[in-house]
N, C-alpha and C. Protein backbone atom coordinates (compact mmCIF):
# COMPACT_ATOMS: atom_id res chain seq x y z
N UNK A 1 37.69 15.01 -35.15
CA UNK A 1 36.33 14.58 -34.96
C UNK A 1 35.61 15.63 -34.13
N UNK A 2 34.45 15.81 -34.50
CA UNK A 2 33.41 17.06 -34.15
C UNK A 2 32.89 16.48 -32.72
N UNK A 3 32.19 15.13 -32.46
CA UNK A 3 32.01 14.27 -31.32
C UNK A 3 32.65 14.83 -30.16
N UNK A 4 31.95 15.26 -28.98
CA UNK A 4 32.57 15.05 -27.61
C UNK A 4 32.60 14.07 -27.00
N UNK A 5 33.53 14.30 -25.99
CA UNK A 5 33.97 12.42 -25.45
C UNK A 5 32.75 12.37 -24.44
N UNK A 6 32.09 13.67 -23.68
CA UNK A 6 31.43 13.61 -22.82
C UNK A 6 29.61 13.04 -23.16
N UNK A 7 29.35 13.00 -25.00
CA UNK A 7 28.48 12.75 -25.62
C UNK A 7 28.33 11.56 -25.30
N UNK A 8 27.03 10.92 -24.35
CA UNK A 8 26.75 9.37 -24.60
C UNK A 8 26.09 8.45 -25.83
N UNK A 9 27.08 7.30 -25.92
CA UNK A 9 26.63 6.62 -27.42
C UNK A 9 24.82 6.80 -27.37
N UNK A 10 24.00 6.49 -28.51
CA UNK A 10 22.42 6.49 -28.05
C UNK A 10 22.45 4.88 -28.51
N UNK A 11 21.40 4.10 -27.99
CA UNK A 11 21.22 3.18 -28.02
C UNK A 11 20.50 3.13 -29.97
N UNK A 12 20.93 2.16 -30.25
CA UNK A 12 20.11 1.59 -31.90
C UNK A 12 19.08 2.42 -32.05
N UNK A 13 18.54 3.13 -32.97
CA UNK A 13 17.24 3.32 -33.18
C UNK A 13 16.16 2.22 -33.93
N UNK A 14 15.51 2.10 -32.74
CA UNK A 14 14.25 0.87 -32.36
C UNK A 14 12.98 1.22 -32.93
N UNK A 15 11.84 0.27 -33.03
CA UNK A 15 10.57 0.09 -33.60
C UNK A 15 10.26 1.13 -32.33
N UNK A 16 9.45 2.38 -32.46
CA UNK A 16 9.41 3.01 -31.61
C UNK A 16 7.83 2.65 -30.95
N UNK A 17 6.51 2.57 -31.59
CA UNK A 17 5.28 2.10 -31.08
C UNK A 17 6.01 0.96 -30.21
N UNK A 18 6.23 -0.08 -30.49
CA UNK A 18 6.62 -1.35 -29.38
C UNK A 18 7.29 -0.92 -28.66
N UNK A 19 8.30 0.14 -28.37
CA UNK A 19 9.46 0.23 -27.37
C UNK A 19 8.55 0.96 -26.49
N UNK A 20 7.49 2.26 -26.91
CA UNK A 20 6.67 2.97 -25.76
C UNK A 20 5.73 2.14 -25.13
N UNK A 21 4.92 0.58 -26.13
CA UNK A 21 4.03 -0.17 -25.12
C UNK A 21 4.64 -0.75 -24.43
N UNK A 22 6.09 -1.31 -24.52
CA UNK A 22 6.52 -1.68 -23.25
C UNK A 22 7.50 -0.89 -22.23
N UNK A 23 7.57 -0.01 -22.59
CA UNK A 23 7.78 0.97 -21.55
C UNK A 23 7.46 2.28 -20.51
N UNK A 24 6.18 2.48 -21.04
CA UNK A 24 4.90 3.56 -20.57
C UNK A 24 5.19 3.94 -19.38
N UNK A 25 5.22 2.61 -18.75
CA UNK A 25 5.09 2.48 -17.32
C UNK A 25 6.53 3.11 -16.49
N UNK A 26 7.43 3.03 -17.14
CA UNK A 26 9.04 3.86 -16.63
C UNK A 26 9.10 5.09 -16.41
N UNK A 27 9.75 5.26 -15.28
CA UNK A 27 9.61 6.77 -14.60
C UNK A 27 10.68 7.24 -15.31
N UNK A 28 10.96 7.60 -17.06
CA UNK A 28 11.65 8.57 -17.68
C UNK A 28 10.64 9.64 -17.71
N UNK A 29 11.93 10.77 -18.30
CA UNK A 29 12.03 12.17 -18.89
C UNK A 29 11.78 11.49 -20.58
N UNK A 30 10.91 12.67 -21.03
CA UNK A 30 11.28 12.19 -22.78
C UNK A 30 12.43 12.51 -23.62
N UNK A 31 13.57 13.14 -22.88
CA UNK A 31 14.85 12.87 -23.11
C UNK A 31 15.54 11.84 -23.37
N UNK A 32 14.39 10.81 -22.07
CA UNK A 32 15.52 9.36 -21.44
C UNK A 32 14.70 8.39 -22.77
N UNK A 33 13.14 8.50 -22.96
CA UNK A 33 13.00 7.67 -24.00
C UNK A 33 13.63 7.62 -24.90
N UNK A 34 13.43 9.39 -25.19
CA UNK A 34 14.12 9.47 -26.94
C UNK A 34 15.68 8.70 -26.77
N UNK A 35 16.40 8.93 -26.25
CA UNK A 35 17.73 8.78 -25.92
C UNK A 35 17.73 7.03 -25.78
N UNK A 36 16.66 6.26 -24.79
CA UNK A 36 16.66 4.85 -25.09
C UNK A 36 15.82 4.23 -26.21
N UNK A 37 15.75 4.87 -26.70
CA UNK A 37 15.04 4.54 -28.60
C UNK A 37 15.99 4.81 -29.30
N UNK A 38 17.43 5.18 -28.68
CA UNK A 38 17.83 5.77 -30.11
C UNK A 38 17.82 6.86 -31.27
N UNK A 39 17.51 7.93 -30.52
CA UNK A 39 17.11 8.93 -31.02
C UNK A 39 17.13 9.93 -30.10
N UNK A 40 17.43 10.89 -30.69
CA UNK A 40 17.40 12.18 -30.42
C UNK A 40 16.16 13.15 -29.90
N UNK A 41 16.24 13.89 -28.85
CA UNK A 41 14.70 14.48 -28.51
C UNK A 41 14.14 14.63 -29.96
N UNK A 42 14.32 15.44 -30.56
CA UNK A 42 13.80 16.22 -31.91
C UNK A 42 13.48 14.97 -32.73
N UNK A 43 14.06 14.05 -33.03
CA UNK A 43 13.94 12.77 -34.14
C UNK A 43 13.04 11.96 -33.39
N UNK A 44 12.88 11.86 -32.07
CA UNK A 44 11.85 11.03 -31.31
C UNK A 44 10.69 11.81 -31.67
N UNK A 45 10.44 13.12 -30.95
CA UNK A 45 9.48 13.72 -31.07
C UNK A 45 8.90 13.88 -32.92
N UNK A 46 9.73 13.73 -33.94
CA UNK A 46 9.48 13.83 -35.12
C UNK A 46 8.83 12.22 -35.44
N UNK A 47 9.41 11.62 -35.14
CA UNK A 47 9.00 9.75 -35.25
C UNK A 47 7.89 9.69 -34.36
N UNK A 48 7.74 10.05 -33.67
CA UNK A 48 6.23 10.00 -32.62
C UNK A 48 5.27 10.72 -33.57
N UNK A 49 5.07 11.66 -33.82
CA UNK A 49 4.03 12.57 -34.48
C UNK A 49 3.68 11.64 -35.68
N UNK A 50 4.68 10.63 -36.43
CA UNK A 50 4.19 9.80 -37.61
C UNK A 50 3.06 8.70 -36.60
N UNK A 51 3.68 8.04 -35.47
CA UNK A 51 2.49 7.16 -35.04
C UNK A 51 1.62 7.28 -34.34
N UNK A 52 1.34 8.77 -34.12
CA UNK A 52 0.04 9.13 -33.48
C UNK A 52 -0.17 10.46 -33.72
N UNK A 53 -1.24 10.80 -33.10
CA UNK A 53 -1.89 12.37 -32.95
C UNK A 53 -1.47 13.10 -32.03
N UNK A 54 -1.76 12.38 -30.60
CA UNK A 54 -1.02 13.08 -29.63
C UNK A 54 0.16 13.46 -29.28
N UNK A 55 0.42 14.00 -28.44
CA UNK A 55 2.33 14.43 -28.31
C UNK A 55 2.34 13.22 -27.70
N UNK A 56 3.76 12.91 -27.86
CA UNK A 56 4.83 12.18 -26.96
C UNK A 56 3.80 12.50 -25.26
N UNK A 57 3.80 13.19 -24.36
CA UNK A 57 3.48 13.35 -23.05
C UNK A 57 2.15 12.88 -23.33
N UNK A 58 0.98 13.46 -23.66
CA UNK A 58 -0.46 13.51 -24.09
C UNK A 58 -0.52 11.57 -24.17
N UNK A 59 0.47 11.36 -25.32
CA UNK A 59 0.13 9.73 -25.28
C UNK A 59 0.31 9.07 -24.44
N UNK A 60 1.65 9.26 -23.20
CA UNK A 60 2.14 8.75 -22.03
C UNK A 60 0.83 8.48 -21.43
N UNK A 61 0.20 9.69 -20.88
CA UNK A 61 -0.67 9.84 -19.96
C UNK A 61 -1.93 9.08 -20.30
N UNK A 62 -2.41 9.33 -21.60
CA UNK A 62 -3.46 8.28 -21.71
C UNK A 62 -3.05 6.42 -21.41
N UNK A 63 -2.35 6.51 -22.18
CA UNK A 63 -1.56 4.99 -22.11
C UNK A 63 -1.40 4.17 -21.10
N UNK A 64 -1.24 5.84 -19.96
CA UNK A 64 -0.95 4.88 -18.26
C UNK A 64 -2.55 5.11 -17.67
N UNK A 65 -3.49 5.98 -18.42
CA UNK A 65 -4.92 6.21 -17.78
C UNK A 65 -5.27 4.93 -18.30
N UNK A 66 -5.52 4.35 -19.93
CA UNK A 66 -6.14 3.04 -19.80
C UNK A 66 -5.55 1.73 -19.30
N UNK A 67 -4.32 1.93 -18.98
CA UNK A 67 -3.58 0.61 -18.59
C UNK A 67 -3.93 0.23 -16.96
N UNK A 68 -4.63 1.73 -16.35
CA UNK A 68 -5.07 1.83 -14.64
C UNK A 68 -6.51 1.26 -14.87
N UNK A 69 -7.14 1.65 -16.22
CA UNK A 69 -8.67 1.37 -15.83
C UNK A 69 -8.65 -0.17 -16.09
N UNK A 70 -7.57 -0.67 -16.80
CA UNK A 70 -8.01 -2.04 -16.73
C UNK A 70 -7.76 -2.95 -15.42
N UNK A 71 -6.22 -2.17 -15.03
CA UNK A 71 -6.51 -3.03 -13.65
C UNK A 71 -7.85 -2.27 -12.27
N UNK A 72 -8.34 -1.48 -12.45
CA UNK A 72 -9.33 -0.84 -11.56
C UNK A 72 -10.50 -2.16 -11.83
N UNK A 73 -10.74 -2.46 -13.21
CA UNK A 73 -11.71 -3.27 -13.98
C UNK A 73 -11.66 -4.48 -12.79
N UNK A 74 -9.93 -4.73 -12.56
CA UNK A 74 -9.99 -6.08 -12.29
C UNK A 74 -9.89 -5.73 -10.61
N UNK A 75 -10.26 -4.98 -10.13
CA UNK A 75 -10.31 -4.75 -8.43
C UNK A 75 -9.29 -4.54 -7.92
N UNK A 76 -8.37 -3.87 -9.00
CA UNK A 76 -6.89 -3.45 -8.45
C UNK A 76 -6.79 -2.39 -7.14
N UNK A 77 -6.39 -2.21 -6.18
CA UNK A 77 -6.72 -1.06 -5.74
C UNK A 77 -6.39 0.09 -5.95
N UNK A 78 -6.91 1.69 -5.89
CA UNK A 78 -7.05 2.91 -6.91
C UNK A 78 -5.19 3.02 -6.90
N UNK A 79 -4.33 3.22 -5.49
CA UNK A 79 -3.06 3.61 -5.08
C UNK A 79 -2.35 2.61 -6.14
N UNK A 80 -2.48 1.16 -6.18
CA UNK A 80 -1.73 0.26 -6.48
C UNK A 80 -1.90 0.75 -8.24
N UNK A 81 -3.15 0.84 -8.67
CA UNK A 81 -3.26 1.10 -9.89
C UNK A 81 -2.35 2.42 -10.52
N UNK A 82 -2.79 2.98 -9.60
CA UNK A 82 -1.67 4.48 -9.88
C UNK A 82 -0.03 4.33 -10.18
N UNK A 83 0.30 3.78 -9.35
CA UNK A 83 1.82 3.29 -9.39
C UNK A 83 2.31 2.82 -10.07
N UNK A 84 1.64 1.17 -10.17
CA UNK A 84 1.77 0.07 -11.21
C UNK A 84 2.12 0.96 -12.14
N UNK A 85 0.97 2.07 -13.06
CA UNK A 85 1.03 2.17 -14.38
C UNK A 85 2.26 3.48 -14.42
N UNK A 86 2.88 3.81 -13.58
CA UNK A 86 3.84 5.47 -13.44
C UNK A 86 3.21 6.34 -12.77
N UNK A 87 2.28 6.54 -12.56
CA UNK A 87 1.65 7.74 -12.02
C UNK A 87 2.68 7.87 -10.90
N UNK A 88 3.22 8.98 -10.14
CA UNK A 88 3.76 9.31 -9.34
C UNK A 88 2.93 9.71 -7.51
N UNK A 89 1.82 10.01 -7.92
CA UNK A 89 0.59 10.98 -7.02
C UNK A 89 -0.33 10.44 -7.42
N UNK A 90 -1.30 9.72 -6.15
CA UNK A 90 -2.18 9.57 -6.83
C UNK A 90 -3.55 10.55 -6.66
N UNK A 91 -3.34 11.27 -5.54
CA UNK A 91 -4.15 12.94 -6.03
C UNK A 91 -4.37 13.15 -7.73
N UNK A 92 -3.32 13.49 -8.09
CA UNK A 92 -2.92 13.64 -10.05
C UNK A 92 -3.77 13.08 -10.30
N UNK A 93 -3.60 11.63 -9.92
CA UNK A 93 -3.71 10.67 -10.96
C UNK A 93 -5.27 10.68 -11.06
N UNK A 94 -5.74 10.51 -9.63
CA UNK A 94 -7.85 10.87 -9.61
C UNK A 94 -8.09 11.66 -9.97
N UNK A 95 -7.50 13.06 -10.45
CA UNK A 95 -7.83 14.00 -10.92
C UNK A 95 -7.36 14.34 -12.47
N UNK A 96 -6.35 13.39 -12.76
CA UNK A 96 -6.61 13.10 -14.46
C UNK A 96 -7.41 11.95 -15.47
N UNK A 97 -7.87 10.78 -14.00
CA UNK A 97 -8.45 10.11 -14.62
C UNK A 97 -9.64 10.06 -14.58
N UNK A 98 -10.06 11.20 -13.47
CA UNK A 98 -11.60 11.65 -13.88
C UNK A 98 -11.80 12.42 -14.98
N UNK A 99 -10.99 13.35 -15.24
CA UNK A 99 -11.08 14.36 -16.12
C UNK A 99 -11.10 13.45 -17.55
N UNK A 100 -10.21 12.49 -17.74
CA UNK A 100 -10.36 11.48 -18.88
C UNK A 100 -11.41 10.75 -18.85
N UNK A 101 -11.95 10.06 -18.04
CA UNK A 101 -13.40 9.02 -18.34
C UNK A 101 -14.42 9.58 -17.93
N UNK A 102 -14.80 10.65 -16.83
CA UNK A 102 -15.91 11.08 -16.45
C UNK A 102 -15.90 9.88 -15.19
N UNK A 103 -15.36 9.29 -14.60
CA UNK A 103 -15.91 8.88 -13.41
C UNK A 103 -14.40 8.79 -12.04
N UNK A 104 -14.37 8.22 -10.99
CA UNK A 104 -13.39 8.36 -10.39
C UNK A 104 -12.74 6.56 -10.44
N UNK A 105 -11.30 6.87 -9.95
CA UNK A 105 -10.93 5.56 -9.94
C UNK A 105 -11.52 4.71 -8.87
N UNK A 106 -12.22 4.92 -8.14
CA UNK A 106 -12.63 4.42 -7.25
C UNK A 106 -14.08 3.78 -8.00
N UNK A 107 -14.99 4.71 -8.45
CA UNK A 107 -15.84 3.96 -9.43
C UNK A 107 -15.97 3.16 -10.81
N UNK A 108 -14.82 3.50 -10.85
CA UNK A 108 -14.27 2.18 -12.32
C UNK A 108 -13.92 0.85 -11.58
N UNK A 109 -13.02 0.82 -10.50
CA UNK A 109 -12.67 -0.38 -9.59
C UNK A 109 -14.02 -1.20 -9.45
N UNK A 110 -15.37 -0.22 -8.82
CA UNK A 110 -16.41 -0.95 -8.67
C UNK A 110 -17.79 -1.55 -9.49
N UNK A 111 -16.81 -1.13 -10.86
CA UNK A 111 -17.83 -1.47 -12.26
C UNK A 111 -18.60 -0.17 -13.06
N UNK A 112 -18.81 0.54 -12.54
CA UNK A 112 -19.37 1.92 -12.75
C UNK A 112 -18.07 2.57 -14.68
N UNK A 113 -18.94 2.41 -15.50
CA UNK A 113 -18.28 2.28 -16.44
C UNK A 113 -18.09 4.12 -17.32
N UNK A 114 -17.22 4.42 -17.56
CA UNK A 114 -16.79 5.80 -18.03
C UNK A 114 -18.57 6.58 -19.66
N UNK A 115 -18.83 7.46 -19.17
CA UNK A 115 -19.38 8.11 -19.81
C UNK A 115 -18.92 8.82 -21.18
N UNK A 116 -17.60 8.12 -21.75
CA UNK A 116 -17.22 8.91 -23.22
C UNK A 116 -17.27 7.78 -24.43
């Protein structure tokens, strides 16, 4: 057998759109997705490109930008929002989610609604 023993089994390969909306928020590598989908970097990244436009990362990031503006919507606070959704920093995170809506998280929290 060609198999190394040191090779870990991969988990089933899964409905991959449903496995990333409920998992966005997990502080993986896209190693660790592909690998907990069941798939291989290359076969993830090939199965991703069928359900969207963006890359694998590109979609992460939006995914956790609108999942922050909705709790900002709901008076989340900017730090808590950051976290909640993965963001690691939330420096980054005001400075990717301005760059995405045109306003700051601090003015989405207070109703001030995105310019795109």
């Amino acid at each position: 057998m060609s198999d190394s023993t040191s090779n870990k089994p991969q988990a089933q390969k899964i409905d991959l759109k449903e496995f990333m909306e409920k998992n966005f928020r997990c502080d993986m590598s896209m190693s660790e997705f592909a690998r907990s989908s069941g798939r291989s970097l290359s076969t993830f990244k090939r199965d991703f490109k069928k359900m969207s436009d963006l890359s694998p990362e590109r979609w992460l990031t939006d995914r956790r930008l609108r999942a922050a503006f909705d709790l900002l919507k709901r008076g989340r606070r900017v730090s808590d929002a950051c976290f909640d959704v993965g963001f690691k920093n939330v420096s980054h995170f005001s400075a990717t989610f301005k760059k995405r809506f045109g306003i700051t998280p601090g003015q989405a929290r207070h109703g001030l609604t995105p310019n795109t």
